[in-house]
Every structure is written in structure tokens, then in C-alpha cells.
N, C-alpha and C. Protein backbone atom coordinates (compact mmCIF):
# COMPACT_ATOMS: atom_id res chain seq x y z
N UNK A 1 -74.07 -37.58 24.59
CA UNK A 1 -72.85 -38.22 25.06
C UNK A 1 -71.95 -37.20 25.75
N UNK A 2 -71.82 -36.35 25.30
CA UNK A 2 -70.67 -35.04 25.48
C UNK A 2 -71.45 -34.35 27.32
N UNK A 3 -73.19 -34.42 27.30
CA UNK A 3 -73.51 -33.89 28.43
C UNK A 3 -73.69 -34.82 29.96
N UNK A 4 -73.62 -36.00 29.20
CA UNK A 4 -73.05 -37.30 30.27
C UNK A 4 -71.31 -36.95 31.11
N UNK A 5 -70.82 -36.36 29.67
CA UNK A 5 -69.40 -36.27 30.21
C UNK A 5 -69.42 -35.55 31.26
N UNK A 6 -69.81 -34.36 31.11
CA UNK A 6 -69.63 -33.33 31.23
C UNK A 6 -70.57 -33.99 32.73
N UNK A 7 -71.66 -34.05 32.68
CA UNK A 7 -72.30 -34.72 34.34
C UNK A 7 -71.12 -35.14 35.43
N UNK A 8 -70.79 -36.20 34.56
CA UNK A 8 -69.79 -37.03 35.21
C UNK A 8 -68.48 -36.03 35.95
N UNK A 9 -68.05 -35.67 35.52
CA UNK A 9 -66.67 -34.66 35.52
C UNK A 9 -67.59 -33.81 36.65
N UNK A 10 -68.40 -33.24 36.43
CA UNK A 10 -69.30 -32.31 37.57
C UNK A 10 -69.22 -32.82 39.17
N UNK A 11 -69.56 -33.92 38.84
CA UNK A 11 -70.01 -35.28 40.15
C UNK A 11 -68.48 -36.19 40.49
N UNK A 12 -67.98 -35.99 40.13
CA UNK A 12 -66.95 -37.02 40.08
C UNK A 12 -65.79 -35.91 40.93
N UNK A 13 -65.44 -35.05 40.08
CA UNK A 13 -64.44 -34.30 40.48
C UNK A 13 -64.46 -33.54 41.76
N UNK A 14 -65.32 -32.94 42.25
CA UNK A 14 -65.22 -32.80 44.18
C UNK A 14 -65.01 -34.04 44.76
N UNK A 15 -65.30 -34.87 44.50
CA UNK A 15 -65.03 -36.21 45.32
C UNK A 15 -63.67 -36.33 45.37
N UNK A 16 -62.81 -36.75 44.20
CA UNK A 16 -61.43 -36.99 43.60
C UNK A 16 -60.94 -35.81 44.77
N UNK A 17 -60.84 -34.72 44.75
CA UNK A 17 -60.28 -33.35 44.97
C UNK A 17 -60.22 -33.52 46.47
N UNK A 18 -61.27 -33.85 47.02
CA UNK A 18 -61.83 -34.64 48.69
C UNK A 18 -60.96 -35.62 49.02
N UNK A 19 -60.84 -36.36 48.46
CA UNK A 19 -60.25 -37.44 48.70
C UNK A 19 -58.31 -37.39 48.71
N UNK A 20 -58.19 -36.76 47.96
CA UNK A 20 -56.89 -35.79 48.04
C UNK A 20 -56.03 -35.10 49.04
N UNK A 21 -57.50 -34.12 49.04
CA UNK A 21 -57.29 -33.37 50.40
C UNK A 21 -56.72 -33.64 51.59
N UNK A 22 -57.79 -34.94 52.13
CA UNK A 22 -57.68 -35.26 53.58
C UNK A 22 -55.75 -35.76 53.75
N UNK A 23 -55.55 -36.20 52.61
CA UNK A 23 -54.12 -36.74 52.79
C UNK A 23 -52.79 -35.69 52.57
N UNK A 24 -53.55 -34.52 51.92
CA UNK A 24 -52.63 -33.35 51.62
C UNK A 24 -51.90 -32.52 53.02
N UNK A 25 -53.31 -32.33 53.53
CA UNK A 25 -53.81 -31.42 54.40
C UNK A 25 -52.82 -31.75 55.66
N UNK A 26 -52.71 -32.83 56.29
CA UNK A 26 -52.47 -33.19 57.56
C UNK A 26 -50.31 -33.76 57.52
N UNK A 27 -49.76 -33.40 57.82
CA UNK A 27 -48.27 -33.87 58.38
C UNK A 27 -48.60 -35.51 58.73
N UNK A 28 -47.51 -36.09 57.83
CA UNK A 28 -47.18 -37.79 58.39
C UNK A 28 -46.89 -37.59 59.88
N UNK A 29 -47.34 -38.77 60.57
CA UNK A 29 -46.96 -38.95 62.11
C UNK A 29 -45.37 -39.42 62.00
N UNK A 30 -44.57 -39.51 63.13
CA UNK A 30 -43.58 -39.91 63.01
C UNK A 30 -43.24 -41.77 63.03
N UNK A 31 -42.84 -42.27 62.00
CA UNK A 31 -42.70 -43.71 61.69
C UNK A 31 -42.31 -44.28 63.29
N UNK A 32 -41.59 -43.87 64.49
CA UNK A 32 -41.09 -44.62 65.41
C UNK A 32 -42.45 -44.44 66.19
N UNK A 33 -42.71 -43.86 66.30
CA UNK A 33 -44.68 -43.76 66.93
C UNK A 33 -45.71 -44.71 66.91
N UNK A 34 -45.81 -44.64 65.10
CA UNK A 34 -46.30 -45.49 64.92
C UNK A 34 -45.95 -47.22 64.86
N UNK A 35 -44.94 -47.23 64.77
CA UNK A 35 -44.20 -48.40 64.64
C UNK A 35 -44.10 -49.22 65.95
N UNK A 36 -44.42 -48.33 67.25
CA UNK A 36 -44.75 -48.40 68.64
C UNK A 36 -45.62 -49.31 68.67
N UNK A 37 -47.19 -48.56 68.34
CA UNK A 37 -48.40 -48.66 68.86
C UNK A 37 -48.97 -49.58 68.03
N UNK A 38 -48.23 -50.19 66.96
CA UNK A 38 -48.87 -50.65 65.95
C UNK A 38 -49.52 -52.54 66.86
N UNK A 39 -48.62 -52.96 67.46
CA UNK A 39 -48.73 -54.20 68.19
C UNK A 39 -50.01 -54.44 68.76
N UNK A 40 -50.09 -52.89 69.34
CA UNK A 40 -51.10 -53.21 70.27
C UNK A 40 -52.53 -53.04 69.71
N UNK A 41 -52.72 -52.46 68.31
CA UNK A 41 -54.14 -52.60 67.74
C UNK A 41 -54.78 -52.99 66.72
N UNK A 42 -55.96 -53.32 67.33
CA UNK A 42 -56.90 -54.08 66.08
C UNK A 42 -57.81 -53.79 65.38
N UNK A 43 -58.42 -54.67 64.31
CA UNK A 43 -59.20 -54.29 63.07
C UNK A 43 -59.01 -52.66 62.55
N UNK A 44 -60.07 -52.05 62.62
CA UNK A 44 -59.80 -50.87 61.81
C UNK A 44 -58.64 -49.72 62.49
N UNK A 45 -58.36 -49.81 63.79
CA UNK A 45 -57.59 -49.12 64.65
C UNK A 45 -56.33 -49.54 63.42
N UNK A 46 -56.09 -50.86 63.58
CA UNK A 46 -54.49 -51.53 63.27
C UNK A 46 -54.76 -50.69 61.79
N UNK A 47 -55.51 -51.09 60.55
CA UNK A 47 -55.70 -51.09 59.30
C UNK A 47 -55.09 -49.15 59.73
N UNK A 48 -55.50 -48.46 60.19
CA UNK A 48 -55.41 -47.01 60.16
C UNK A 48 -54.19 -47.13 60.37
N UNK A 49 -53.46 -47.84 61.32
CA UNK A 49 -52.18 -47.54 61.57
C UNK A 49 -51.19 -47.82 60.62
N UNK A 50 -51.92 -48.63 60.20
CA UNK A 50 -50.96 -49.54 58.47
C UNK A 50 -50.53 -48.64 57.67
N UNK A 51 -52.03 -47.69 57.02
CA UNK A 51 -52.30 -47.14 56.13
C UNK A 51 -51.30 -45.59 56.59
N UNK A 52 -51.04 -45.34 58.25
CA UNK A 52 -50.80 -44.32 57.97
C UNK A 52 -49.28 -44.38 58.42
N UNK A 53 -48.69 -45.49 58.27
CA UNK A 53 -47.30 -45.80 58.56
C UNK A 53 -47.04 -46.13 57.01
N UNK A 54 -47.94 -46.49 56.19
CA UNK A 54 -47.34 -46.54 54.53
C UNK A 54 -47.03 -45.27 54.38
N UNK A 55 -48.19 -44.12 54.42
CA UNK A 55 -48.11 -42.75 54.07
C UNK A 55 -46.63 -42.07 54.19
N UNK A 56 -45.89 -42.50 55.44
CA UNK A 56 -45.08 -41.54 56.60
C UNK A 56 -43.59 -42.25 55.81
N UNK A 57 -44.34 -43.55 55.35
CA UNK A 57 -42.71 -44.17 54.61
C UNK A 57 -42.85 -43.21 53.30
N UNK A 58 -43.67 -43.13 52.12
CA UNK A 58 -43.69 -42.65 51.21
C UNK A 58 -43.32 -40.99 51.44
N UNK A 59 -43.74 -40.85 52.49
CA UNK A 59 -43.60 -38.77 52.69
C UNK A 59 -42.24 -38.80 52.50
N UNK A 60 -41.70 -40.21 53.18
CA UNK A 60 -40.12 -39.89 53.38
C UNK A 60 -39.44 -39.92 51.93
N UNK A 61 -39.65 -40.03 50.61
CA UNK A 61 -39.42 -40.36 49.11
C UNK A 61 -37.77 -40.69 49.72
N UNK A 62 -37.84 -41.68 50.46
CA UNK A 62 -36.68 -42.26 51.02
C UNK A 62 -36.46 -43.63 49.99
N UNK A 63 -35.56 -44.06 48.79
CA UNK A 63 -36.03 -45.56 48.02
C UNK A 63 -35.77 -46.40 49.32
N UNK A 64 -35.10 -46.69 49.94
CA UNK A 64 -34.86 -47.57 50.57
C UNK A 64 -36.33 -48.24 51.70
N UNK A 65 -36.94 -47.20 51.75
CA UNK A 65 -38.23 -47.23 53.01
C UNK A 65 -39.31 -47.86 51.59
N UNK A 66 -39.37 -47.54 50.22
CA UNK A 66 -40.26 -47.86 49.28
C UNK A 66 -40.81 -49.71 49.58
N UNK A 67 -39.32 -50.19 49.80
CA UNK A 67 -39.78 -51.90 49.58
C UNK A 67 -41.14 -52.04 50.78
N UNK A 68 -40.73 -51.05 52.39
CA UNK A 68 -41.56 -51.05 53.44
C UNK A 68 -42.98 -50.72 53.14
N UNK A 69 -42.95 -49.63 52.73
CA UNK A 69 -44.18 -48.88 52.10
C UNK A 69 -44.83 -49.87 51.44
N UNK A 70 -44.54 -50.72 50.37
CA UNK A 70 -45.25 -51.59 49.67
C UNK A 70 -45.67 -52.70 50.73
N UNK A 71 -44.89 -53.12 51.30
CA UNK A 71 -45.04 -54.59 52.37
C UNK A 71 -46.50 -54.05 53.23
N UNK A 72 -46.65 -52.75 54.00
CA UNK A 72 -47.64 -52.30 54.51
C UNK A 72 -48.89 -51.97 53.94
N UNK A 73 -48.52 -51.58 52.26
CA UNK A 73 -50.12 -50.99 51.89
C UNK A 73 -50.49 -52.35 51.53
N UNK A 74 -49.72 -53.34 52.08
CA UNK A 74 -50.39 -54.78 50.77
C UNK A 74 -50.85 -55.31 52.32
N UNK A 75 -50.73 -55.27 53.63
CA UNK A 75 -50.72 -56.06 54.38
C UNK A 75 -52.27 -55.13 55.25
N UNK A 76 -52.17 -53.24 55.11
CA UNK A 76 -53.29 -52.89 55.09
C UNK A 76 -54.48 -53.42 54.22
N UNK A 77 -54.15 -53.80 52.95
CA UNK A 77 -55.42 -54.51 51.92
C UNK A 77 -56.02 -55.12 52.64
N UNK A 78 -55.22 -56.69 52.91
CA UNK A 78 -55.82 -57.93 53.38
C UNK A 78 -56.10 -57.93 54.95
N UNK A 79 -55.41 -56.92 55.54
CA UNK A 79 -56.34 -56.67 57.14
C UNK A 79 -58.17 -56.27 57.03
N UNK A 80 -57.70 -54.96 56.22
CA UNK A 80 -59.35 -54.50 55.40
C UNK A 80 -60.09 -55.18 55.33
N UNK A 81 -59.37 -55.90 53.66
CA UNK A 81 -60.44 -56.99 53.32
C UNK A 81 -61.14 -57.63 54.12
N UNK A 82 -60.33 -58.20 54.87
CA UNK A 82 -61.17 -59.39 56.10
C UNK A 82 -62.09 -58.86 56.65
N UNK A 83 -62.03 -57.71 57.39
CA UNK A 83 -62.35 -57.07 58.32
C UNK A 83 -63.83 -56.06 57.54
N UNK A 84 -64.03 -56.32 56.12
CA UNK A 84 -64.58 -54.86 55.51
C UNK A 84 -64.94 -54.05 55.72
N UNK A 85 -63.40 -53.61 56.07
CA UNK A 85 -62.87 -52.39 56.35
C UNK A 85 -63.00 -51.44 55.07
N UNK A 86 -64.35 -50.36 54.67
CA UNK A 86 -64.47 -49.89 53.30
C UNK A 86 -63.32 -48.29 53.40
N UNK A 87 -63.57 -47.36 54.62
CA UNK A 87 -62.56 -46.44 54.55
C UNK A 87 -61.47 -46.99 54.53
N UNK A 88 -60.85 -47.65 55.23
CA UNK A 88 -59.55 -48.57 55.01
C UNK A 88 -59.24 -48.69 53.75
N UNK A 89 -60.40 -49.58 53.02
CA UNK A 89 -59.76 -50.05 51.41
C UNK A 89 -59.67 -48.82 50.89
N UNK A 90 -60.44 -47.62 50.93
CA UNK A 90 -60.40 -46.39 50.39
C UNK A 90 -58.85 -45.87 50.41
N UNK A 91 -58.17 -46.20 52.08
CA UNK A 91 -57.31 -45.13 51.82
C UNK A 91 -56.24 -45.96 51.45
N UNK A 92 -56.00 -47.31 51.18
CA UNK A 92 -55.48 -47.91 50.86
C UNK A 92 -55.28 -47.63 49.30
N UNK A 93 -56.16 -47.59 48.54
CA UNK A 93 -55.71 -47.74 47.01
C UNK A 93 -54.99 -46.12 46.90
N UNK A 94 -55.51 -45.13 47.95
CA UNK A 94 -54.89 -43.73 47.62
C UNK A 94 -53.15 -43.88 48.04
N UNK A 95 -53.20 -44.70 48.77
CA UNK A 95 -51.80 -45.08 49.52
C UNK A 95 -50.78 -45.74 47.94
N UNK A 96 -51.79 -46.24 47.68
CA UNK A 96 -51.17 -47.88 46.74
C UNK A 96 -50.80 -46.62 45.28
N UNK A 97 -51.56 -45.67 45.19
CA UNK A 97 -51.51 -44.89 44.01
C UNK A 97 -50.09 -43.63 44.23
N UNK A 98 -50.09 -43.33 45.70
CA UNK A 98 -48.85 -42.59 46.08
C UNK A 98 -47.66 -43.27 45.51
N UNK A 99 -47.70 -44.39 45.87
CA UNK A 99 -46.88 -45.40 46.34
C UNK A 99 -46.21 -45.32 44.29
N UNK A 100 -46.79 -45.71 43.54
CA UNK A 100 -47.00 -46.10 42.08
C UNK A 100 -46.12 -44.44 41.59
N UNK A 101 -46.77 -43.65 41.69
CA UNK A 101 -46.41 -42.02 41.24
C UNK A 101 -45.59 -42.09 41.58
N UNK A 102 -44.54 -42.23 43.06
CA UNK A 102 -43.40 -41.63 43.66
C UNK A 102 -42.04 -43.00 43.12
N UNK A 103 -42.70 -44.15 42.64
CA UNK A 103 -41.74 -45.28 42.12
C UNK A 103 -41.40 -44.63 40.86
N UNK A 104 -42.54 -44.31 39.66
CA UNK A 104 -42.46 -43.87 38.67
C UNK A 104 -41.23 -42.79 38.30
N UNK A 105 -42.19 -41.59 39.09
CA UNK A 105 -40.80 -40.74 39.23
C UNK A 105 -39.63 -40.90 39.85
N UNK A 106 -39.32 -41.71 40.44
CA UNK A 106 -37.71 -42.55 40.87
C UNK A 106 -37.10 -42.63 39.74
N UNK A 107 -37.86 -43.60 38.86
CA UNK A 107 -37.44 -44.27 37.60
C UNK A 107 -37.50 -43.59 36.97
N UNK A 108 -37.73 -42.30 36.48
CA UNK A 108 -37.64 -41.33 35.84
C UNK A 108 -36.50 -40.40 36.11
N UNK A 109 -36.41 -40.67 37.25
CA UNK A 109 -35.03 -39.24 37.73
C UNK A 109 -33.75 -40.43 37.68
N UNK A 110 -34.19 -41.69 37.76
CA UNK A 110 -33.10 -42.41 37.89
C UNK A 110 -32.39 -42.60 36.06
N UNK A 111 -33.56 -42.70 35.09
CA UNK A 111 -33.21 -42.97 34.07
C UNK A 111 -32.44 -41.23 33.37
N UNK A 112 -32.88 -40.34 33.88
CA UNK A 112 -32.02 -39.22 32.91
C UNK A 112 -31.01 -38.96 34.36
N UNK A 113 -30.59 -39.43 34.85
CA UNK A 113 -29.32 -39.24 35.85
C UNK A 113 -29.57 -37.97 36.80
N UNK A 114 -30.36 -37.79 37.27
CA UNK A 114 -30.47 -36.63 38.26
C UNK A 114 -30.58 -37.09 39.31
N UNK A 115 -30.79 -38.16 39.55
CA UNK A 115 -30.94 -38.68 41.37
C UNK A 115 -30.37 -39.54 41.32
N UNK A 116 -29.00 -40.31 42.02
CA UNK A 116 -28.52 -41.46 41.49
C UNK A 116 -29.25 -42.36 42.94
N UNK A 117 -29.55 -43.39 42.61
CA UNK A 117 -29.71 -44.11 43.31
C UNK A 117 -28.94 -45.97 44.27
């Protein structure tokens, strides 16, 4: 049981770390950019643009841009979905998981009074 774990954690964890990366690594585009070009494209083009206009709201740990951020990673899902769009859904749940961490800690800085909101 313990060398299953231990497999798993082996195999599992470069992936996780990968998957991380690509979103670490690179500067949000600027939201009026994207917010441009977004009209003009489709299926996985648009879904990328979704996904990376959620990102650029969340970089901003702006609360007010949060309600946006959510409206887009939910509207990237169901473009995906349709479309199965699988990198899409990929970067979508990494989006949807930013999205979750940076609310959390809101509500955390909001509840011991250090960030008033």
C-alpha cells in the first residue's frame, strides 16, 4: 500500500508542478486587449481567450474584478464543453482553482481585519 503511494506521488507530482508552471511562468495579457479581440473568436481560439482574460482578472486580486473572473471561467467551461475542448477544460479547472484560493484568502484577510474590503 505505502509503495503504491509512494508510485503515485512519483507519477503524479511532475505533472501537478507542469501544470503550474505554464501559468506561473508567463505575465497576464492586458484585460483591454483581450477584451478587444475576444468578439472576434471562435471555439478553442475564443475558450483561450476566456481562460486567459479569467487569469488577468484574478492576477489583478482586484475583489471587485472576482464576480468577472467567475462569470468567465464558468462561461470558458461550457464553450469547452461543447466544443471538447480538453486543454481548455484543463486550464479551466486551474483557473476555477486560482479563482477558489484567492476568494479564500480574501475571506481570510477580510475576517482578521487586514484588508478591509
Amino acid at each position: 500500500m505505502k509503495m503504491k503511494f509512494i508510485a503515485l506521488v512519483v507519477i503524479l507530482f511532475p505533472l501537478l508542478v507542469q501544470a503550474q508552471a505554464f501559468q506561473i511562468d508567463k505575465p497576464p495579457l492586458p484585460i483591454d486587449s483581450l477584451k478587444k479581440v475576444l468578439p472576434s473568436l471562435r471555439d478553442s481560439a475564443r475558450v483561450d481567450c476566456l481562460n486567459e482574460l479569467a487569469r488577468s482578472y484574478t492576477e489583478e486580486e482586484t475583489p471587485r474584478l472576482f464576480d468577472s473572473a467567475w462569470s468567465l471561467v464558468r462561461q470558458a467551461y461550457a464553450e469547452a464543453s461543447l466544443i471538447n475542448y480538453i486543454k481548455g477544460l484543463g486550464v479551466v479547472v486551474i483557473n476555477r482553482q486560482q479563482y477558489y484560493l484567492l476568494l479564500n484568502g480574501l475571506e481570510y484577510l477580510h475576517q482578521i481585519n487586514l484588508w478591509r474590503i
